[in-house]
Every structure is written in C-alpha cells, then in structure tokens.
C-alpha atoms as a PDB file:
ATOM      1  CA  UNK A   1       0.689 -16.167 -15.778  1.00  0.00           C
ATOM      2  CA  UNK A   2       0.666 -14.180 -12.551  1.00  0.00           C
ATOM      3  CA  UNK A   3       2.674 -17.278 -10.649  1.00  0.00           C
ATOM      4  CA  UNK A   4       5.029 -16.650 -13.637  1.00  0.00           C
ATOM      5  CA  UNK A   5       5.234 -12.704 -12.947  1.00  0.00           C
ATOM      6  CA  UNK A   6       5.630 -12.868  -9.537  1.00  0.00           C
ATOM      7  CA  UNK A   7       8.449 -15.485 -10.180  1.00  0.00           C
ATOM      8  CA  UNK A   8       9.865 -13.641 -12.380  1.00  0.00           C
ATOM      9  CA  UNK A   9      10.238 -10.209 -10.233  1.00  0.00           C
ATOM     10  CA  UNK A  10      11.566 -12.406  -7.461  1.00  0.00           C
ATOM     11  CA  UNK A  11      14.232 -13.321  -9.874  1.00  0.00           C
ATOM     12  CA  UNK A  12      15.226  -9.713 -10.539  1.00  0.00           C
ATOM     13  CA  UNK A  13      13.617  -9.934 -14.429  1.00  0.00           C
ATOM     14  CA  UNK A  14      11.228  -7.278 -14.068  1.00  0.00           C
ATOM     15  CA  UNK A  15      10.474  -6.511 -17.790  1.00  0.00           C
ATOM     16  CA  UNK A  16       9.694  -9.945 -17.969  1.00  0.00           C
ATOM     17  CA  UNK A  17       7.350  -9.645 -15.128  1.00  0.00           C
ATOM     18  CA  UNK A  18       5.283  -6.719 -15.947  1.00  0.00           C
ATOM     19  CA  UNK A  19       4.806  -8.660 -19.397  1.00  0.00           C
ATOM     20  CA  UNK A  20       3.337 -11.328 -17.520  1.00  0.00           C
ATOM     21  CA  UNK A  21       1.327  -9.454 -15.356  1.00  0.00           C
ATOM     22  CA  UNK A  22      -0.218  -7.633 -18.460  1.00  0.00           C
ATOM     23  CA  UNK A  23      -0.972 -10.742 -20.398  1.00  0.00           C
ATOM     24  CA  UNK A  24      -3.158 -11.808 -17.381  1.00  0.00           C
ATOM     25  CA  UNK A  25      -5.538  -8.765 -18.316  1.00  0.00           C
ATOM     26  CA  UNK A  26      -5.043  -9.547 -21.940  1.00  0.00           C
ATOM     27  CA  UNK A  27      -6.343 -13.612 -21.605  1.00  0.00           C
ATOM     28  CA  UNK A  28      -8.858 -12.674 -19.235  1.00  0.00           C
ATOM     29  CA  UNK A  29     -10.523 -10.718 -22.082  1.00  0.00           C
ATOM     30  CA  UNK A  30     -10.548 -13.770 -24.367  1.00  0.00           C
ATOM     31  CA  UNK A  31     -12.109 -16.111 -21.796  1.00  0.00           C
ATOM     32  CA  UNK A  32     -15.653 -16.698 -23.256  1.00  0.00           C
ATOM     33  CA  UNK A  33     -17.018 -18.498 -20.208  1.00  0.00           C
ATOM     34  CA  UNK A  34     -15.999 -19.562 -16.648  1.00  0.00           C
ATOM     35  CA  UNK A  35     -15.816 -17.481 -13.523  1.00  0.00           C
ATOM     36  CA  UNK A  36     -16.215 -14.031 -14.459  1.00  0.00           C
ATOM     37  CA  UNK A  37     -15.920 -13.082 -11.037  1.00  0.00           C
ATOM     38  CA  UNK A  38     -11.976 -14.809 -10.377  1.00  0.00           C
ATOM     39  CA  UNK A  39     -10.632 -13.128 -13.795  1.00  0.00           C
ATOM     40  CA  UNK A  40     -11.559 -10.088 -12.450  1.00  0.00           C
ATOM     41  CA  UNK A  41      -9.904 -10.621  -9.163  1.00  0.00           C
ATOM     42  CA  UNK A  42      -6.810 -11.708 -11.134  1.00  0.00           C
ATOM     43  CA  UNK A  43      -6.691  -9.194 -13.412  1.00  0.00           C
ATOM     44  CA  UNK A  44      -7.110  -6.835 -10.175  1.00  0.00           C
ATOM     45  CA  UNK A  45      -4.455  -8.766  -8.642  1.00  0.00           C
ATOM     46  CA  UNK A  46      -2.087  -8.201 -11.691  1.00  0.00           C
ATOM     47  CA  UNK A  47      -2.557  -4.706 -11.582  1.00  0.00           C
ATOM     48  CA  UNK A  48      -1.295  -4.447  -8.520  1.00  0.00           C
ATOM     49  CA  UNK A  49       1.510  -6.418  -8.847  1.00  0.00           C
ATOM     50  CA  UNK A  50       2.030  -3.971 -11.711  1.00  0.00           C
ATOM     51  CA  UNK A  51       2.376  -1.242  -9.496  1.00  0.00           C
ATOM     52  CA  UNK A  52       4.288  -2.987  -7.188  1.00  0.00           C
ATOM     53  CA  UNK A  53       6.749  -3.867  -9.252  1.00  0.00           C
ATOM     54  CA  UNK A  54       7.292  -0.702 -10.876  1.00  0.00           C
ATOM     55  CA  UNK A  55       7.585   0.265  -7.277  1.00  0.00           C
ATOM     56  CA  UNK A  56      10.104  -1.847  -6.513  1.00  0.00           C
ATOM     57  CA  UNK A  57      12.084  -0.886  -9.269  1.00  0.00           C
ATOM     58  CA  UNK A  58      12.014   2.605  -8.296  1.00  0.00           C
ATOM     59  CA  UNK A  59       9.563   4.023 -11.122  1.00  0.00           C
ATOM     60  CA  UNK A  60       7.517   5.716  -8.210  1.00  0.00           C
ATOM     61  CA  UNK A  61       5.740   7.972 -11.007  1.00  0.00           C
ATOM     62  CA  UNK A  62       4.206   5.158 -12.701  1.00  0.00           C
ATOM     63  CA  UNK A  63       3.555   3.244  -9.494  1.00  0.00           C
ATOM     64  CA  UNK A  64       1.472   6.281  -8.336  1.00  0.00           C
ATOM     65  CA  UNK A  65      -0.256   6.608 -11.415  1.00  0.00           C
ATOM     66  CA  UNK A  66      -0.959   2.744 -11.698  1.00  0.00           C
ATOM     67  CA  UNK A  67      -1.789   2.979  -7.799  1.00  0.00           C
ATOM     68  CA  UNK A  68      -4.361   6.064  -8.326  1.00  0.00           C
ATOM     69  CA  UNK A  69      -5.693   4.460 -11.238  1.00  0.00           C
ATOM     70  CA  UNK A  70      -6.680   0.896  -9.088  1.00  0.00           C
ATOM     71  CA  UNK A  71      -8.471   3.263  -5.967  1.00  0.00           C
ATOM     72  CA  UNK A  72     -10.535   4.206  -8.928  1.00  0.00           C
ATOM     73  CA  UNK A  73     -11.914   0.927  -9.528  1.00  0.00           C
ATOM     74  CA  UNK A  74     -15.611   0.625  -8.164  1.00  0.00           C
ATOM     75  CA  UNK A  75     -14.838  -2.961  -6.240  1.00  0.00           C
ATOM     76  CA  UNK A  76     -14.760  -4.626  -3.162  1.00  0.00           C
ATOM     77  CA  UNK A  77     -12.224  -7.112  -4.766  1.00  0.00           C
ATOM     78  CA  UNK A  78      -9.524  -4.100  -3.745  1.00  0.00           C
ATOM     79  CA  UNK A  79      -6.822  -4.217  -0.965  1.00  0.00           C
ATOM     80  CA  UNK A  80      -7.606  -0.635  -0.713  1.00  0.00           C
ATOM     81  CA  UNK A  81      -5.237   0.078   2.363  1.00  0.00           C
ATOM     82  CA  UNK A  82      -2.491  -1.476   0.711  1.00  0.00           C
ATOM     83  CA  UNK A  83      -3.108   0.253  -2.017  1.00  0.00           C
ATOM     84  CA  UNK A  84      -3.383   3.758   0.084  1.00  0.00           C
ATOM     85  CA  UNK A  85      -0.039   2.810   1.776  1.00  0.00           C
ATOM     86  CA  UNK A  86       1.975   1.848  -1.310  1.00  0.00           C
ATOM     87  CA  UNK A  87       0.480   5.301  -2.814  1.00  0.00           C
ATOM     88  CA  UNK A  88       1.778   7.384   0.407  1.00  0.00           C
ATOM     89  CA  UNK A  89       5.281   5.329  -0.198  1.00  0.00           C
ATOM     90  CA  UNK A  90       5.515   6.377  -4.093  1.00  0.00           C
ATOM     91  CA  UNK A  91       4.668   9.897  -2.882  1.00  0.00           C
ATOM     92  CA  UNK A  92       7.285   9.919   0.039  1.00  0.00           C
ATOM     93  CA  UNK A  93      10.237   8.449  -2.395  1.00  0.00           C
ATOM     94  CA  UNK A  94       8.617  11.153  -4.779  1.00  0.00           C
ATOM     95  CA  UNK A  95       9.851  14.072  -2.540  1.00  0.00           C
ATOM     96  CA  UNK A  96       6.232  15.482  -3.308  1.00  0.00           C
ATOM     97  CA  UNK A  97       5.646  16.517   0.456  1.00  0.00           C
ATOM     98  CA  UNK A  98       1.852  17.749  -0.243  1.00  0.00           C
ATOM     99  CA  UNK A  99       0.744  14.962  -2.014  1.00  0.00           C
ATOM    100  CA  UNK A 100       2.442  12.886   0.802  1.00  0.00           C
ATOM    101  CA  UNK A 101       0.168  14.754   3.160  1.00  0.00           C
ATOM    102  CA  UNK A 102      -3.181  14.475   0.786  1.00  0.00           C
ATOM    103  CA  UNK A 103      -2.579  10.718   1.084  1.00  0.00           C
ATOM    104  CA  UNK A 104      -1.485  10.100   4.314  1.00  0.00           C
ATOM    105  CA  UNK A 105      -4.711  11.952   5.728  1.00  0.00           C
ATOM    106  CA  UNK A 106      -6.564  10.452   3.231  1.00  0.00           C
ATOM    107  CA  UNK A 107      -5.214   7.451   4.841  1.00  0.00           C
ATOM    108  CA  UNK A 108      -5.441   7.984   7.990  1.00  0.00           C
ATOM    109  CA  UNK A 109      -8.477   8.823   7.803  1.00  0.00           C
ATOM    110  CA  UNK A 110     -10.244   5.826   6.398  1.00  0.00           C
ATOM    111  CA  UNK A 111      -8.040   2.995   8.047  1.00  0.00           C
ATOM    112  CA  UNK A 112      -6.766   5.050  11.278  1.00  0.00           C
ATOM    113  CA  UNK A 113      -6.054   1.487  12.926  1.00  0.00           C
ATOM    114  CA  UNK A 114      -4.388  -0.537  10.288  1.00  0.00           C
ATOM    115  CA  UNK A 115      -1.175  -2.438  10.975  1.00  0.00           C
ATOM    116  CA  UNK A 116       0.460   0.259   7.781  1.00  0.00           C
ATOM    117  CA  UNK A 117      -0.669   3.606   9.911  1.00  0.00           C
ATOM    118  CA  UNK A 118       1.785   4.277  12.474  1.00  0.00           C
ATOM    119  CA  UNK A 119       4.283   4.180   9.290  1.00  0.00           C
ATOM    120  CA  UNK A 120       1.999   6.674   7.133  1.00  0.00           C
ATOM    121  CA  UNK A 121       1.717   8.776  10.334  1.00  0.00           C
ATOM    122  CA  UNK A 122       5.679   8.937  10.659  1.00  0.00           C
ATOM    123  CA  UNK A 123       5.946   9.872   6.968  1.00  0.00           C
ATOM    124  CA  UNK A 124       3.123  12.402   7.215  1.00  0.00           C
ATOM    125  CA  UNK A 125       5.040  13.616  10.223  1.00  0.00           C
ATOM    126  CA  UNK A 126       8.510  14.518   7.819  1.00  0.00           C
ATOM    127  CA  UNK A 127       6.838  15.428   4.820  1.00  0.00           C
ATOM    128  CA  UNK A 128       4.932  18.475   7.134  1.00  0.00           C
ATOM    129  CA  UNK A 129       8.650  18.909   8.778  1.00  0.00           C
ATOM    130  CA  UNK A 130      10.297  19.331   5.365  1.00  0.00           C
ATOM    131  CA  UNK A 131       7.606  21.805   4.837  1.00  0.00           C
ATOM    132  CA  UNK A 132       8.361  23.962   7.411  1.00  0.00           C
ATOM    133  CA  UNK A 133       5.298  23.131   9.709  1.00  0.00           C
ATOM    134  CA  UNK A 134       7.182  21.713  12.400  1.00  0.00           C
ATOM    135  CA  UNK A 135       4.386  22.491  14.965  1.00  0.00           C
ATOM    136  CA  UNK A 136       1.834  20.040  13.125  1.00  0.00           C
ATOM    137  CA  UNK A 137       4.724  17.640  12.084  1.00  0.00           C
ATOM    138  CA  UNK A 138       5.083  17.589  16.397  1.00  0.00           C
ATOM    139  CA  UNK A 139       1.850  16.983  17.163  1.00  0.00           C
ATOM    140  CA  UNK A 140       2.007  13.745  14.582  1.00  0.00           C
ATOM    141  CA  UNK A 141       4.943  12.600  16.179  1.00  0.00           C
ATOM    142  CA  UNK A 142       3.010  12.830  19.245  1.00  0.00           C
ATOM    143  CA  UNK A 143      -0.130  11.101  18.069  1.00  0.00           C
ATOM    144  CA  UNK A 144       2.435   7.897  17.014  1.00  0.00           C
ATOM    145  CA  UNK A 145       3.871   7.861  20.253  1.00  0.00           C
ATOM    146  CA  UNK A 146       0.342   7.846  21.929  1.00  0.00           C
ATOM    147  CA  UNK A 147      -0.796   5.205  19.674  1.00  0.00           C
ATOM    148  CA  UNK A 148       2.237   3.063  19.822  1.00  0.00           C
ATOM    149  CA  UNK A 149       1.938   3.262  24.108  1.00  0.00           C
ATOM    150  CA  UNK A 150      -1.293   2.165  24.144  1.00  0.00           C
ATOM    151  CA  UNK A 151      -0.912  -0.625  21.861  1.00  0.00           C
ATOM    152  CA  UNK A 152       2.259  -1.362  23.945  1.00  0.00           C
ATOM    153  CA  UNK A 153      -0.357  -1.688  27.184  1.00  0.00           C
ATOM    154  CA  UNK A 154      -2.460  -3.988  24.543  1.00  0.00           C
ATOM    155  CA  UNK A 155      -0.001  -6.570  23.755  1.00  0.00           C
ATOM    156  CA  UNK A 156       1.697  -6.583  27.711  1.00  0.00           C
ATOM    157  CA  UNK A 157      -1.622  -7.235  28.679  1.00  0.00           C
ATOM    158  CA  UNK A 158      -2.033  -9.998  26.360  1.00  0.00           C
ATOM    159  CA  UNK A 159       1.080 -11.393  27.092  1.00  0.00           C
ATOM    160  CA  UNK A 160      -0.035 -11.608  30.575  1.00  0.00           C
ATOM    161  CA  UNK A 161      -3.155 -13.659  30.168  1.00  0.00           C
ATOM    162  CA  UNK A 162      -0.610 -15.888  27.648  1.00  0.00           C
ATOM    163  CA  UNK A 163       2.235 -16.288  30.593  1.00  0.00           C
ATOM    164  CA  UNK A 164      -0.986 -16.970  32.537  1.00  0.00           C
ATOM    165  CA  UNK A 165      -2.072 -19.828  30.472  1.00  0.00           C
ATOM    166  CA  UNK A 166       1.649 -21.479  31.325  1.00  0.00           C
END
C-alpha cells in the first residue's frame, strides 16, 4: 500500500495517494500478529508521506499540522530533521514569518550541522528581514556564509588527498 501511494503521487493522483497512505495505518491495526515493530515504522512512514504530499500539493496548513503532529510522536523510528525542515518549508510558503523563526531555531538548534541547515538558516535569514529586523537577518546571512567557507576548505581539502590518490 505505501509502494502504491508513493506511485501514485509520482503519477500526479494525489487523492489517490493519501488514500493509500491512510489505509496503511488502517491494516496495520488489523494485523493480529507479526512484526509489531515494522507496522509501526510503516505506518510512521505513511504519515509522513502524508504530509509530504499534502506538501507537495501546496496544502502547507495541513502539512504543518500533520508535520507537528509526527514531532509529537515519542520514537526513535522518526526522521526528525526532515521532519523539522519540511515544517520550516510549510511555515516559509505559509508567509507566517514568526513561526518560520520558532522552527528554524528550533532547528538549528538541535541539528546545527545537517546537510538541510544552511537552507533553514537562509529562510530564517528572510523571514527576520520581512520582519523588519534586518540587523539579526545580517548576522544570519553572515553565519551561512561562514559555514558555507569552511565547509568549502573541507571538501578542497578532501579533494586534495582524492587528486592525491591519482
């Protein structure tokens, strides 16, 4: 069923998709026996895709809510970055500029070095320039241009010792 949803959302059917994704949650309840463990990564996996596709469909609201809803869950079965990202997305496309800047701290914050957070940081950075508060939206811009030259040292270094290798 959640092949089936995620082939159907590739396909542009994404009524037919969500359905899908919901009747993964629904048969998981009905299993008597098996791997309680999996269903419950599944049925955390459809609930994302949930969110995701309302996302991509431009329902931000629901995404958000679906997305706030998920970081509520007590497990480690959660792609809780992704899930903090996609949430600072849904706020951006929102045009809620404070909740953008709840999240993206919030964000920043717990995975400061993800691959998502020099694109939360430059969203953070608008949201506090629509605001008005140019001065801190400044020193974010700054902090992405730090970040960004010293993983730009990182990766010239690395392809050094690579060119090396040849």
């Amino acid at each position: 069923l959640l092949r089936q949803g995620l082939m159907y959302r590739e396909m542009g059917a994404q009524t037919l998709a969500i359905a899908k994704f919901y009747a993964v949650g629904s048969t998981a309840l009905k299993l008597n026996s098996g791997n309680i463990a999996t269903y419950r990564r599944l049925v955390l996996q459809a609930q994302t895709e949930i969110a995701n596709t309302y996302y991509l469909q431009g329902n931000y609201s629901e995404a958000a809510d679906f997305l706030t809803r998920l970081l509520k869950q007590e497990t480690v079965d959660l792609h809780r970055s992704k899930i903090r990202h996609r949430l600072v997305q849904c706020q951006e496309k929102l045009g809620d500029d404070k909740e953008v800047e709840v999240a993206a701290r919030e964000f920043l914050r717990l995975y400061p070095d993800s691959a998502e957070a020099p694109e939360v940081r430059f969203l953070l950075a608008n949201a506090l320039k629509r605001m008005g508060r140019n001065r801190d939206s400044l020193q974010e811009v700054s902090k992405l241009l730090i970040s960004q030259e010293s993983m730009a040292k990182t990766n010239r270094r690395k392809d050094q010792r690579l060119l090396a290798l040849f």
